[in-house]
C-alpha atoms as a PDB file:
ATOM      1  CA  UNK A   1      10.368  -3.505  17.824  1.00  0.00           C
ATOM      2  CA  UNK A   2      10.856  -3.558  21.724  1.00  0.00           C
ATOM      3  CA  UNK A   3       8.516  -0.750  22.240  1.00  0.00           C
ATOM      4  CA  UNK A   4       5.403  -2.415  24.548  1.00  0.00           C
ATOM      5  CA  UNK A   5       2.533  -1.228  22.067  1.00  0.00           C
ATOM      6  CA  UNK A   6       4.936  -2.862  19.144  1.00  0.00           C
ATOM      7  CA  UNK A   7       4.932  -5.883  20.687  1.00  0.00           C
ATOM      8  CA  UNK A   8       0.942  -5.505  21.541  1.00  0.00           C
ATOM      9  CA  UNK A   9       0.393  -5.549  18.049  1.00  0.00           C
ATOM     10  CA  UNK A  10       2.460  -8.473  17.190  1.00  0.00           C
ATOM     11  CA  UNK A  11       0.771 -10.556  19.909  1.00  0.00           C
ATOM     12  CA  UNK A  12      -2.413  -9.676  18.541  1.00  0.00           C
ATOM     13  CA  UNK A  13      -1.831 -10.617  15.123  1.00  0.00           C
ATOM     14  CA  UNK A  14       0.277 -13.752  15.472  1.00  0.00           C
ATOM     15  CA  UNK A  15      -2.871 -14.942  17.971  1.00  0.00           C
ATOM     16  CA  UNK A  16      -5.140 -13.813  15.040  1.00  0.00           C
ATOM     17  CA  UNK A  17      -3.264 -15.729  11.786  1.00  0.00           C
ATOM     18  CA  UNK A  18      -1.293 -18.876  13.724  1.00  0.00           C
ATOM     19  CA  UNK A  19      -3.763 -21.069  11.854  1.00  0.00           C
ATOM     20  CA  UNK A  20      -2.611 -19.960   8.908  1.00  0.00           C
ATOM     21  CA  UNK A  21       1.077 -19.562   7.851  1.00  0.00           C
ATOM     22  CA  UNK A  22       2.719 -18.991   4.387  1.00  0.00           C
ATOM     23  CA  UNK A  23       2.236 -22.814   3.478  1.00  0.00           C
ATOM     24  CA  UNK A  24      -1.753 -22.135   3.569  1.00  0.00           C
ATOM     25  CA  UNK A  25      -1.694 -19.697   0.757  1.00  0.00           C
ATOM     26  CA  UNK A  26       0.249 -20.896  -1.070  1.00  0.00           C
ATOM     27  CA  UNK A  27      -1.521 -24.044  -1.611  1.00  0.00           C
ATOM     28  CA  UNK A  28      -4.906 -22.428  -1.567  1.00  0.00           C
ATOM     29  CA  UNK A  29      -3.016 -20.507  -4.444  1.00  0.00           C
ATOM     30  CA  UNK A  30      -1.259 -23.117  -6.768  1.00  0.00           C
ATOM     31  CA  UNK A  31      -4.939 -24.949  -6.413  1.00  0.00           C
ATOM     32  CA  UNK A  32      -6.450 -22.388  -8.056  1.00  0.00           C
ATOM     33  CA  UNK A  33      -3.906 -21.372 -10.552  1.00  0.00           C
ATOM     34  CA  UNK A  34      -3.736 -24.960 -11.452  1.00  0.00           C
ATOM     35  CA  UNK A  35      -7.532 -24.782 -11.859  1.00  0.00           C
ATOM     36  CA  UNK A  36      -7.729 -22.145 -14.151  1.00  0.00           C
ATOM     37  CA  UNK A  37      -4.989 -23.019 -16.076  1.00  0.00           C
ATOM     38  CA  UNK A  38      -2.931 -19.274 -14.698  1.00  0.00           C
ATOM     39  CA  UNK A  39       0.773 -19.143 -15.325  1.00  0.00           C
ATOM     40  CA  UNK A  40       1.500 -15.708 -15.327  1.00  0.00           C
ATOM     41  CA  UNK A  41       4.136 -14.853 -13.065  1.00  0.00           C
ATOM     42  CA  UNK A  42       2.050 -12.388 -10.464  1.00  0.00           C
ATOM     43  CA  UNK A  43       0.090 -14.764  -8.937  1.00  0.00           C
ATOM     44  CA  UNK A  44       2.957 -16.226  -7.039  1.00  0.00           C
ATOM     45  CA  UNK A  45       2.043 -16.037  -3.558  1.00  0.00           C
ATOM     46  CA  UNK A  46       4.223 -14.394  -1.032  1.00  0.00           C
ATOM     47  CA  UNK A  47       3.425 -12.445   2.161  1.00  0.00           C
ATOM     48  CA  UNK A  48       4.604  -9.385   3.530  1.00  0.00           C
ATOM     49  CA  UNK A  49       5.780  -9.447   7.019  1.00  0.00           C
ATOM     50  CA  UNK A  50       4.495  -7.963  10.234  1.00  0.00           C
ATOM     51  CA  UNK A  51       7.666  -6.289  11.155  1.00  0.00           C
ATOM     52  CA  UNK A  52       8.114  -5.032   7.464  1.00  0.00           C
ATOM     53  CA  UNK A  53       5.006  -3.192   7.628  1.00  0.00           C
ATOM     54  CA  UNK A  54       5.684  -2.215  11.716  1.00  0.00           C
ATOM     55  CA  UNK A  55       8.321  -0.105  10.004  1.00  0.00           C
ATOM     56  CA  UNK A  56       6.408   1.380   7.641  1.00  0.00           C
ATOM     57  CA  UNK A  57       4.032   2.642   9.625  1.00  0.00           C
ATOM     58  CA  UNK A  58       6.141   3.584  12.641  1.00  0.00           C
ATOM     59  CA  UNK A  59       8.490   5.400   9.892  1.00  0.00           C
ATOM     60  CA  UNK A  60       5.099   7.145   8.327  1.00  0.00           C
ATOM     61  CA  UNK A  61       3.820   8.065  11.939  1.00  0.00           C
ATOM     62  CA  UNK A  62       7.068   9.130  13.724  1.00  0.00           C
ATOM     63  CA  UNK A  63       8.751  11.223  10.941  1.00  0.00           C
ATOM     64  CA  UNK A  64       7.477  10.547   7.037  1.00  0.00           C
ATOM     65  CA  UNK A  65       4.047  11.807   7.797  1.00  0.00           C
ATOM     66  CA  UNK A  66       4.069  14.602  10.179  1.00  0.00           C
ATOM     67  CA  UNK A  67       2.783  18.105   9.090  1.00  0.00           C
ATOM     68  CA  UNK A  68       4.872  19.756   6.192  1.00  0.00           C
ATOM     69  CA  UNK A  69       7.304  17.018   6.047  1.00  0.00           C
ATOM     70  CA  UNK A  70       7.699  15.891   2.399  1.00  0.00           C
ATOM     71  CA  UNK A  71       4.451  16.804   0.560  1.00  0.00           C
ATOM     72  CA  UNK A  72       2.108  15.435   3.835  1.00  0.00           C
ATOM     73  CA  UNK A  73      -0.817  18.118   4.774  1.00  0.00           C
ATOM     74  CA  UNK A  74       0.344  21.120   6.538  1.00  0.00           C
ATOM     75  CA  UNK A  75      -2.671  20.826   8.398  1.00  0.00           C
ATOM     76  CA  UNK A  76      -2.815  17.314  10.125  1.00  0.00           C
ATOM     77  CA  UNK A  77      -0.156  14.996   8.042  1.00  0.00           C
ATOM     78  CA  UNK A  78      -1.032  11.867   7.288  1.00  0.00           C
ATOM     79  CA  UNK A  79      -1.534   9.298   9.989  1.00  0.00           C
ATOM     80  CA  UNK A  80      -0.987  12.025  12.720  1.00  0.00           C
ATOM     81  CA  UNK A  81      -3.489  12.592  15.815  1.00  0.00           C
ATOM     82  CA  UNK A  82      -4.585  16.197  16.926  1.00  0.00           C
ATOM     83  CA  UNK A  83      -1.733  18.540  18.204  1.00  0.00           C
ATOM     84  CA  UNK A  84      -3.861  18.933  21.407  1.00  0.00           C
ATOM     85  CA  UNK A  85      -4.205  15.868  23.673  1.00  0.00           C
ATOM     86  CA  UNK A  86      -7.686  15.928  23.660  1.00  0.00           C
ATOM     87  CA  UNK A  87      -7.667  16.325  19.835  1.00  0.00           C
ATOM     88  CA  UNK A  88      -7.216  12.538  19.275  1.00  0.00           C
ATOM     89  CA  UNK A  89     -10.542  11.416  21.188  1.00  0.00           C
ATOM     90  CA  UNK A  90     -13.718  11.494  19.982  1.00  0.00           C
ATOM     91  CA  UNK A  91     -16.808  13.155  21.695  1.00  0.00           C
ATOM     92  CA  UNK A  92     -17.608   9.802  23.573  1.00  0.00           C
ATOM     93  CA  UNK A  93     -14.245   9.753  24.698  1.00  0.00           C
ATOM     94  CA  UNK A  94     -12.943   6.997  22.328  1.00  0.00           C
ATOM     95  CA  UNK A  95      -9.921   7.485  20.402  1.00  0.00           C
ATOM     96  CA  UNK A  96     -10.355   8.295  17.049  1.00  0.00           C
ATOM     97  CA  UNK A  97      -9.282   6.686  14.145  1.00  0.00           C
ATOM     98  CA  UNK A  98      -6.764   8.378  11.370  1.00  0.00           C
ATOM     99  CA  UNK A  99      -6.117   7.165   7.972  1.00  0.00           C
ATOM    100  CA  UNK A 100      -7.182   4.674   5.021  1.00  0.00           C
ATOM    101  CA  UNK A 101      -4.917   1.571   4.001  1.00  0.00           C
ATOM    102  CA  UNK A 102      -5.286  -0.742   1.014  1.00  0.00           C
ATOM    103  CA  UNK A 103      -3.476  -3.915   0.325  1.00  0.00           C
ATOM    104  CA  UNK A 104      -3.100  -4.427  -3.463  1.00  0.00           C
ATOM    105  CA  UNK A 105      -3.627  -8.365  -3.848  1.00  0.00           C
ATOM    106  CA  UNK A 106      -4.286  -8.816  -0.276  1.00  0.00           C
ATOM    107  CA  UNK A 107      -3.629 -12.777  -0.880  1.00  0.00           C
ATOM    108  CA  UNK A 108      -5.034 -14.353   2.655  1.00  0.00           C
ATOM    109  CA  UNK A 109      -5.418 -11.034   4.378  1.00  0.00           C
ATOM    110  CA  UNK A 110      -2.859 -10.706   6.755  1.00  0.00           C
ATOM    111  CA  UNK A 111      -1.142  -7.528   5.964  1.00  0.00           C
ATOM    112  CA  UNK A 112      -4.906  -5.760   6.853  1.00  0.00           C
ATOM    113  CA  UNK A 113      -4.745  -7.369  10.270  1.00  0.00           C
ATOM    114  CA  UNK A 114      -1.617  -6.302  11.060  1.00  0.00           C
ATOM    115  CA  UNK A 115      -1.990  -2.916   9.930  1.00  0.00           C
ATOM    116  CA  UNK A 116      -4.834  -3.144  12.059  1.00  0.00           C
ATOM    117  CA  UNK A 117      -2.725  -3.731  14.907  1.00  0.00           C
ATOM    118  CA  UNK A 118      -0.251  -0.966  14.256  1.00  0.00           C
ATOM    119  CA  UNK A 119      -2.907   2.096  13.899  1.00  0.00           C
ATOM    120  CA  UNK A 120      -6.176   2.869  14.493  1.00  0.00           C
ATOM    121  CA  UNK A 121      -7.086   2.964  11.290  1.00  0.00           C
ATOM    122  CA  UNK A 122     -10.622   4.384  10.028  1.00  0.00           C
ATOM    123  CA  UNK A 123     -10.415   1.710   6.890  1.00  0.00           C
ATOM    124  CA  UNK A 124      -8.296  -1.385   6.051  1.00  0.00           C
ATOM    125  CA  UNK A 125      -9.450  -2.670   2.708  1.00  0.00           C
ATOM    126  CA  UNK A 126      -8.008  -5.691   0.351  1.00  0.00           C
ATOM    127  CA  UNK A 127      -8.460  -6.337  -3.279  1.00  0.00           C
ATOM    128  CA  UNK A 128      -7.859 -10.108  -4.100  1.00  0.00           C
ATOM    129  CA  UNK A 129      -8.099 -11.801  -7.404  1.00  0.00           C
ATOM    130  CA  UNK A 130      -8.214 -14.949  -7.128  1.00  0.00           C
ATOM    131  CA  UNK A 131     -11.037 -16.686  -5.176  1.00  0.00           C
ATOM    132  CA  UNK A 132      -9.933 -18.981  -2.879  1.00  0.00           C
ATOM    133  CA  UNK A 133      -7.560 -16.890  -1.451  1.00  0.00           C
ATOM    134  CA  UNK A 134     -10.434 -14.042  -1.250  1.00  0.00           C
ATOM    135  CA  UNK A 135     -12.541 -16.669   0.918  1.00  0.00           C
ATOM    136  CA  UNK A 136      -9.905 -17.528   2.725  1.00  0.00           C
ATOM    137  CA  UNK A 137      -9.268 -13.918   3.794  1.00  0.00           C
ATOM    138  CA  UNK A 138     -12.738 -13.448   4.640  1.00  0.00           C
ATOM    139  CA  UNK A 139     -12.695 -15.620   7.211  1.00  0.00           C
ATOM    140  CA  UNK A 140      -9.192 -15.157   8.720  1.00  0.00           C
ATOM    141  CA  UNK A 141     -10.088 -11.260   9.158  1.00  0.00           C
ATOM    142  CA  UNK A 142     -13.822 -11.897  10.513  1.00  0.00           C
ATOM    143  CA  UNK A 143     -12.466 -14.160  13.512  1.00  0.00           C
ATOM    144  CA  UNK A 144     -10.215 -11.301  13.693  1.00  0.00           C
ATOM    145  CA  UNK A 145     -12.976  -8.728  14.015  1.00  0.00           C
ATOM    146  CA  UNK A 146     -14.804 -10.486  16.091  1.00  0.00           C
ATOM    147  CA  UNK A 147     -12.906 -10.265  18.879  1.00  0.00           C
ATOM    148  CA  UNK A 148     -10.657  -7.053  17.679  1.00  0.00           C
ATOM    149  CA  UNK A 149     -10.652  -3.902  20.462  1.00  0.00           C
ATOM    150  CA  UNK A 150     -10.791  -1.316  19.442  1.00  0.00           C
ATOM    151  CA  UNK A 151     -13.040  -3.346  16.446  1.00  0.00           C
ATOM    152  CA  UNK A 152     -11.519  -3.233  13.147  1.00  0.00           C
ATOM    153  CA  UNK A 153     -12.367  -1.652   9.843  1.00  0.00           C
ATOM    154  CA  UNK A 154     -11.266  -4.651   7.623  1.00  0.00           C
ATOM    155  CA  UNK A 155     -12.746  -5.223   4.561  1.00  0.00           C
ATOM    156  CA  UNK A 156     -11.986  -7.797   1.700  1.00  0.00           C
ATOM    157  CA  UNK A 157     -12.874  -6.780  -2.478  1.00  0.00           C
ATOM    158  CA  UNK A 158     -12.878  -9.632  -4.669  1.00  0.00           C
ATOM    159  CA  UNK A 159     -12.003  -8.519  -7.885  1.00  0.00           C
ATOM    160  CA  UNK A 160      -8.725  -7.457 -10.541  1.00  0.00           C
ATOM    161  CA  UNK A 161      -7.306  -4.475  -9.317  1.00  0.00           C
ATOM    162  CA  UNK A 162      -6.965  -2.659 -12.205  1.00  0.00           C
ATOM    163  CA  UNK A 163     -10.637  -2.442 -12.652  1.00  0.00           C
ATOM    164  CA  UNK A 164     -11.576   1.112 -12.243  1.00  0.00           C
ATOM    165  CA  UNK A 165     -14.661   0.261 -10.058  1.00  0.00           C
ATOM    166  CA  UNK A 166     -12.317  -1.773  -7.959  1.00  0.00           C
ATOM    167  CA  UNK A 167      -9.261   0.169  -8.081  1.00  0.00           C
ATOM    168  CA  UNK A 168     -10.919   3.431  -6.382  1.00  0.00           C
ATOM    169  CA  UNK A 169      -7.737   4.393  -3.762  1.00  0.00           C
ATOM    170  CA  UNK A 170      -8.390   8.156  -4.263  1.00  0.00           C
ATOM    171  CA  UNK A 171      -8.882   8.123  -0.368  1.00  0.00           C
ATOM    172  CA  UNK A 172      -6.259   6.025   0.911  1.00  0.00           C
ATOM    173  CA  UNK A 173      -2.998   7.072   2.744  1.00  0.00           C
ATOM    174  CA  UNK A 174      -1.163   4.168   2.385  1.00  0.00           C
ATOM    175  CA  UNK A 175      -1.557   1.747  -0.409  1.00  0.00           C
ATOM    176  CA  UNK A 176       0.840  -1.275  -0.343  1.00  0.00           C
ATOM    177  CA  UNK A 177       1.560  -3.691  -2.942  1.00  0.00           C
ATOM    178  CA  UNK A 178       3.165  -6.821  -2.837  1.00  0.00           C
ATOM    179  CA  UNK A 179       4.880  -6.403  -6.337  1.00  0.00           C
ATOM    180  CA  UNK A 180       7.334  -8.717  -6.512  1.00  0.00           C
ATOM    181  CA  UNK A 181       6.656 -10.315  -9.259  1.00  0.00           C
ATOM    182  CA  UNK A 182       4.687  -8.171 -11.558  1.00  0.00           C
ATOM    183  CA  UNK A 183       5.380  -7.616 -15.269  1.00  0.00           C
ATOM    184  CA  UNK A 184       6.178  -3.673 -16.651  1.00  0.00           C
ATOM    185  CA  UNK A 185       3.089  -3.033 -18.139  1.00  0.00           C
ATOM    186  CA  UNK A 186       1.100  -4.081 -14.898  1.00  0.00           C
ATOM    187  CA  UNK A 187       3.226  -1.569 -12.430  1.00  0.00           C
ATOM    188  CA  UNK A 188       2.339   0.696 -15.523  1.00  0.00           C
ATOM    189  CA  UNK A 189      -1.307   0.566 -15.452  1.00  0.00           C
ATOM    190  CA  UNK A 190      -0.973   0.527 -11.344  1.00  0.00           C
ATOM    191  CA  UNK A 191       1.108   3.883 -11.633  1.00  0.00           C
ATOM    192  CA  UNK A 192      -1.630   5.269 -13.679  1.00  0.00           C
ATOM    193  CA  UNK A 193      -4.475   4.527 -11.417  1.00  0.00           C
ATOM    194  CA  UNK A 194      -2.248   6.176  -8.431  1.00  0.00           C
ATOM    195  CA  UNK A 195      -2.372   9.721  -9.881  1.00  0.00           C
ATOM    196  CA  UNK A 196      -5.907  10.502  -8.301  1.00  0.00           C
ATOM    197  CA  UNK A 197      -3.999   9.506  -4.849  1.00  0.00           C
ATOM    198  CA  UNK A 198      -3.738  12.771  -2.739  1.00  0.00           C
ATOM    199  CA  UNK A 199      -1.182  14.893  -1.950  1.00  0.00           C
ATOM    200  CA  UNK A 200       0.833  13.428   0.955  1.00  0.00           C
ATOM    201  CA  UNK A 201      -0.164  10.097   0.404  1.00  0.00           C
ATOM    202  CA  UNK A 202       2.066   6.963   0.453  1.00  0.00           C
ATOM    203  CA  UNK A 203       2.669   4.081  -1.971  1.00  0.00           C
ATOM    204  CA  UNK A 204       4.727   0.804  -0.762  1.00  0.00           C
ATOM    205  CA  UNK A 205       5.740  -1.368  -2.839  1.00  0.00           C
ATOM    206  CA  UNK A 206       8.099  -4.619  -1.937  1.00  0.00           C
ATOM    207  CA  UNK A 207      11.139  -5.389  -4.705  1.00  0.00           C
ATOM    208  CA  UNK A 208      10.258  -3.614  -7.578  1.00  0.00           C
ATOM    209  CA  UNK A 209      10.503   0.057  -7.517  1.00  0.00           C
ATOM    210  CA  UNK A 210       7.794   2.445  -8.857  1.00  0.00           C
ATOM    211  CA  UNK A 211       7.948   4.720 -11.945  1.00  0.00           C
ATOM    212  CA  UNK A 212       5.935   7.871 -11.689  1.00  0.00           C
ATOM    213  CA  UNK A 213       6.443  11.799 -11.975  1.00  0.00           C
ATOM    214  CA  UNK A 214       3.518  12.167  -9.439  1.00  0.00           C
ATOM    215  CA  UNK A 215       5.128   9.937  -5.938  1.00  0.00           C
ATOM    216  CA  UNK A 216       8.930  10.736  -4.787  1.00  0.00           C
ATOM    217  CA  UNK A 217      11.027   8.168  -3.055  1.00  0.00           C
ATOM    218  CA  UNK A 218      11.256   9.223   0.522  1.00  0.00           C
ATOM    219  CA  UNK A 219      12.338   6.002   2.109  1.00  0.00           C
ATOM    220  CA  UNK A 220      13.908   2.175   1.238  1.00  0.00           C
ATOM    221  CA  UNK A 221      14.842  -0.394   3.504  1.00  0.00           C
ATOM    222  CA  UNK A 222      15.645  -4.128   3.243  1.00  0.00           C
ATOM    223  CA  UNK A 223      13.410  -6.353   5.213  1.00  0.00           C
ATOM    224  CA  UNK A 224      12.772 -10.110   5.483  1.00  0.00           C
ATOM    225  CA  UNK A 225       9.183 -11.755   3.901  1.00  0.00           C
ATOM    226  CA  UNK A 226       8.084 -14.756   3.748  1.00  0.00           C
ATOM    227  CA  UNK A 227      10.168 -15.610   0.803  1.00  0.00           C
ATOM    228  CA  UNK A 228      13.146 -14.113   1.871  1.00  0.00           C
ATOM    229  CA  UNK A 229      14.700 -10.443   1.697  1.00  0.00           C
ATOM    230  CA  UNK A 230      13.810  -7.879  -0.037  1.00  0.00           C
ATOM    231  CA  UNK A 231      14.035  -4.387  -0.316  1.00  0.00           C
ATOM    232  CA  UNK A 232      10.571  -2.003   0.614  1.00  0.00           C
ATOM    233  CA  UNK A 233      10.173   1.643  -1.167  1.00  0.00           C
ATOM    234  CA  UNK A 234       8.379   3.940  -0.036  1.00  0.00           C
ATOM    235  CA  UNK A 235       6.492   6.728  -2.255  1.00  0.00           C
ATOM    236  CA  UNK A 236       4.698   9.632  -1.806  1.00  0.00           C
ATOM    237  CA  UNK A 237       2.617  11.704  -3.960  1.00  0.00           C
ATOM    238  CA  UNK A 238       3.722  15.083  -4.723  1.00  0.00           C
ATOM    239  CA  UNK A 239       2.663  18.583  -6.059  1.00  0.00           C
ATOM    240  CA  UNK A 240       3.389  18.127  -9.685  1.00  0.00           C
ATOM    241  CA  UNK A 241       3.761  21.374 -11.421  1.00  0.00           C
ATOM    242  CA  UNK A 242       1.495  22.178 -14.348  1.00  0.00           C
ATOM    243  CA  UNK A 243       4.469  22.571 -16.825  1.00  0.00           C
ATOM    244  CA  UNK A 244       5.270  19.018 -16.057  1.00  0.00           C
ATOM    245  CA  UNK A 245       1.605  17.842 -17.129  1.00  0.00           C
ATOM    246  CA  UNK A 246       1.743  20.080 -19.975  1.00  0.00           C
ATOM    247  CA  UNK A 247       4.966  18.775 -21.223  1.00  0.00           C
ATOM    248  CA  UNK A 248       3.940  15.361 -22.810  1.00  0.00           C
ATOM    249  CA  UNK A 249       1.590  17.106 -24.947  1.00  0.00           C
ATOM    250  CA  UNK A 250       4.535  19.517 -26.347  1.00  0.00           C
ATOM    251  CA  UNK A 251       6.249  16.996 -28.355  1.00  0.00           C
ATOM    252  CA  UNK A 252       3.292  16.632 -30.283  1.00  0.00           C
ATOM    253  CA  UNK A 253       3.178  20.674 -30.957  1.00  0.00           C
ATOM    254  CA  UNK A 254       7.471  20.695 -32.474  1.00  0.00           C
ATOM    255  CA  UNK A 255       7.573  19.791 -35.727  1.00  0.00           C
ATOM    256  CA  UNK A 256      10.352  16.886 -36.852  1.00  0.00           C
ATOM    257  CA  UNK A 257      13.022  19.549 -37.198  1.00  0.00           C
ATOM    258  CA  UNK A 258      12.590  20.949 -33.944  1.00  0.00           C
ATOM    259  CA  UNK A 259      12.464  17.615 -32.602  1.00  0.00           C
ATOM    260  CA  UNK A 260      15.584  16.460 -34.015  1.00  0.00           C
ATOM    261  CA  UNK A 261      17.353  20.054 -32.697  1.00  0.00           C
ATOM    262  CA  UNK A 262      16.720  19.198 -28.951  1.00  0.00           C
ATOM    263  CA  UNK A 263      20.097  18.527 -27.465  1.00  0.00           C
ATOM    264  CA  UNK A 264      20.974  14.904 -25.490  1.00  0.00           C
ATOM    265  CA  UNK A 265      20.229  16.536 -22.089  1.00  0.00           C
ATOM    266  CA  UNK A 266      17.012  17.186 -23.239  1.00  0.00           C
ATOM    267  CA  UNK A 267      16.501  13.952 -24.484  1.00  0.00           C
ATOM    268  CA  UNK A 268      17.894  12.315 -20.998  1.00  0.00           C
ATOM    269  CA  UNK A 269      15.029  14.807 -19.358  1.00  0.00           C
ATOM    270  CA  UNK A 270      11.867  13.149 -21.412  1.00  0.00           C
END
């Protein structure tokens, strides 16, 4: 974090949110909760940190991303400029941006600004449940915007993000999501909406890991938040093979017999 564009970015986005630390959101949050009556354990507020996601993205940019490695495009990788120097500038000499990034639960919006720090991105989105913390976001990242340079991309959803009109990340190449504190059946339904991700794209999540035959674990690292430490994976979606589609839909085709034949390395497999 000693590298001069590193520390750019962090100037830029502690200038940007030093109105409005940890405490902020998580009174705007309780407020609300308490309002609605919401007890459910994933609405506890808690922010990921600027040098958590630095990492990320430096580790995405620098190695995880590049052409061919992992699953990422052969073609351009994910989060990678043009091989040729003038590849990474646009026609009126401006550089050009690379990449989409949504923040699942974007609570005040702070993870989009620094994100926005760290790359040129060509979108930062948030989804946000809960209102107050949706408004609040709105205006943290427009007095970010309106002074950003290069300007930013940032925009805020309100809405559940497991709503299919809401929970569109077909196009992103980084998703993040603060899951700390989610229940089984929620990272379920999130690892279901994932599949349409493309190849090469990456999934963070922050303590819990995530289940699903379509993302491999390339990378985990502990890392301080705002709550204390935990530990950051990072996915990304993979080529799966037809026969691995195909297989859920076999067990259905054996009869009971067949079933009962299968020997206890098959069963470890399914």
């Amino acid at each position: 974090f000693d590298r001069p564009e590193i520390k750019a970015a962090r100037e830029s986005y502690e200038k940007a949110v030093q109105m409005y630390p940890p405490d902020v959101g998580k009174r705007v949050s309780r407020r609300e909760r308490d309002e609605i009556d919401a007890k459910d354990a994933n609405f506890a507020y808690g922010e990921v940190s600027f040098e958590a996601l630095a990492a990320v993205i430096t580790k995405i940019k620098e190695k995880l991303g590049k052409p061919s490695e992992g699953s990422s495009p052969p073609e351009r990788g994910i989060l990678q400029s043009g091989e040729q120097e003038d590849d990474s500038l646009g026609e009126d000499g401006v550089e050009k941006c690379y990449g989409c990034f949504i923040d699942l639960g974007s609570g005040m919006g702070k993870a989009l600004i620094a994100a926005s720090t760290l790359h040129l991105f060509e979108s930062v989105s948030g989804i946000e449940l809960l209102e107050g913390l949706y408004n609040t976001s709105v205006e943290v990242t427009d007095k970010y915007k309106a002074s950003a340079q290069p300007p930013s991309a940032i925009e805020v959803h309100h809405g559940d993000l497991l709503e299919p009109e809401v929970a569109d990340w077909a196009a992103a190449d980084i998703v993040l999501c603060n899951c700390a504190c989610f229940p089984a059946e929620m990272m379920g339904a999130i690892s279901t909406l994932s599949e349409p991700m493309k190849v090469g794209a990456f999934f963070v999540t922050v303590s819990i890991e995530f289940r699903s035959e379509h993302f491999t674990l390339v990378d985990q690292a502990s890392a301080q938040m705002s709550w204390g430490e935990a530990t950051v994976f990072i996915y990304q979606r993979n080529v799966v093979e037809e026969s691995s589609l195909e297989g859920e839909g076999l067990e259905d085709e054996e009869d009971d017999s067949e079933a009962e034949e299968k020997d206890e390395d098959d069963d470890e497999y399914r």
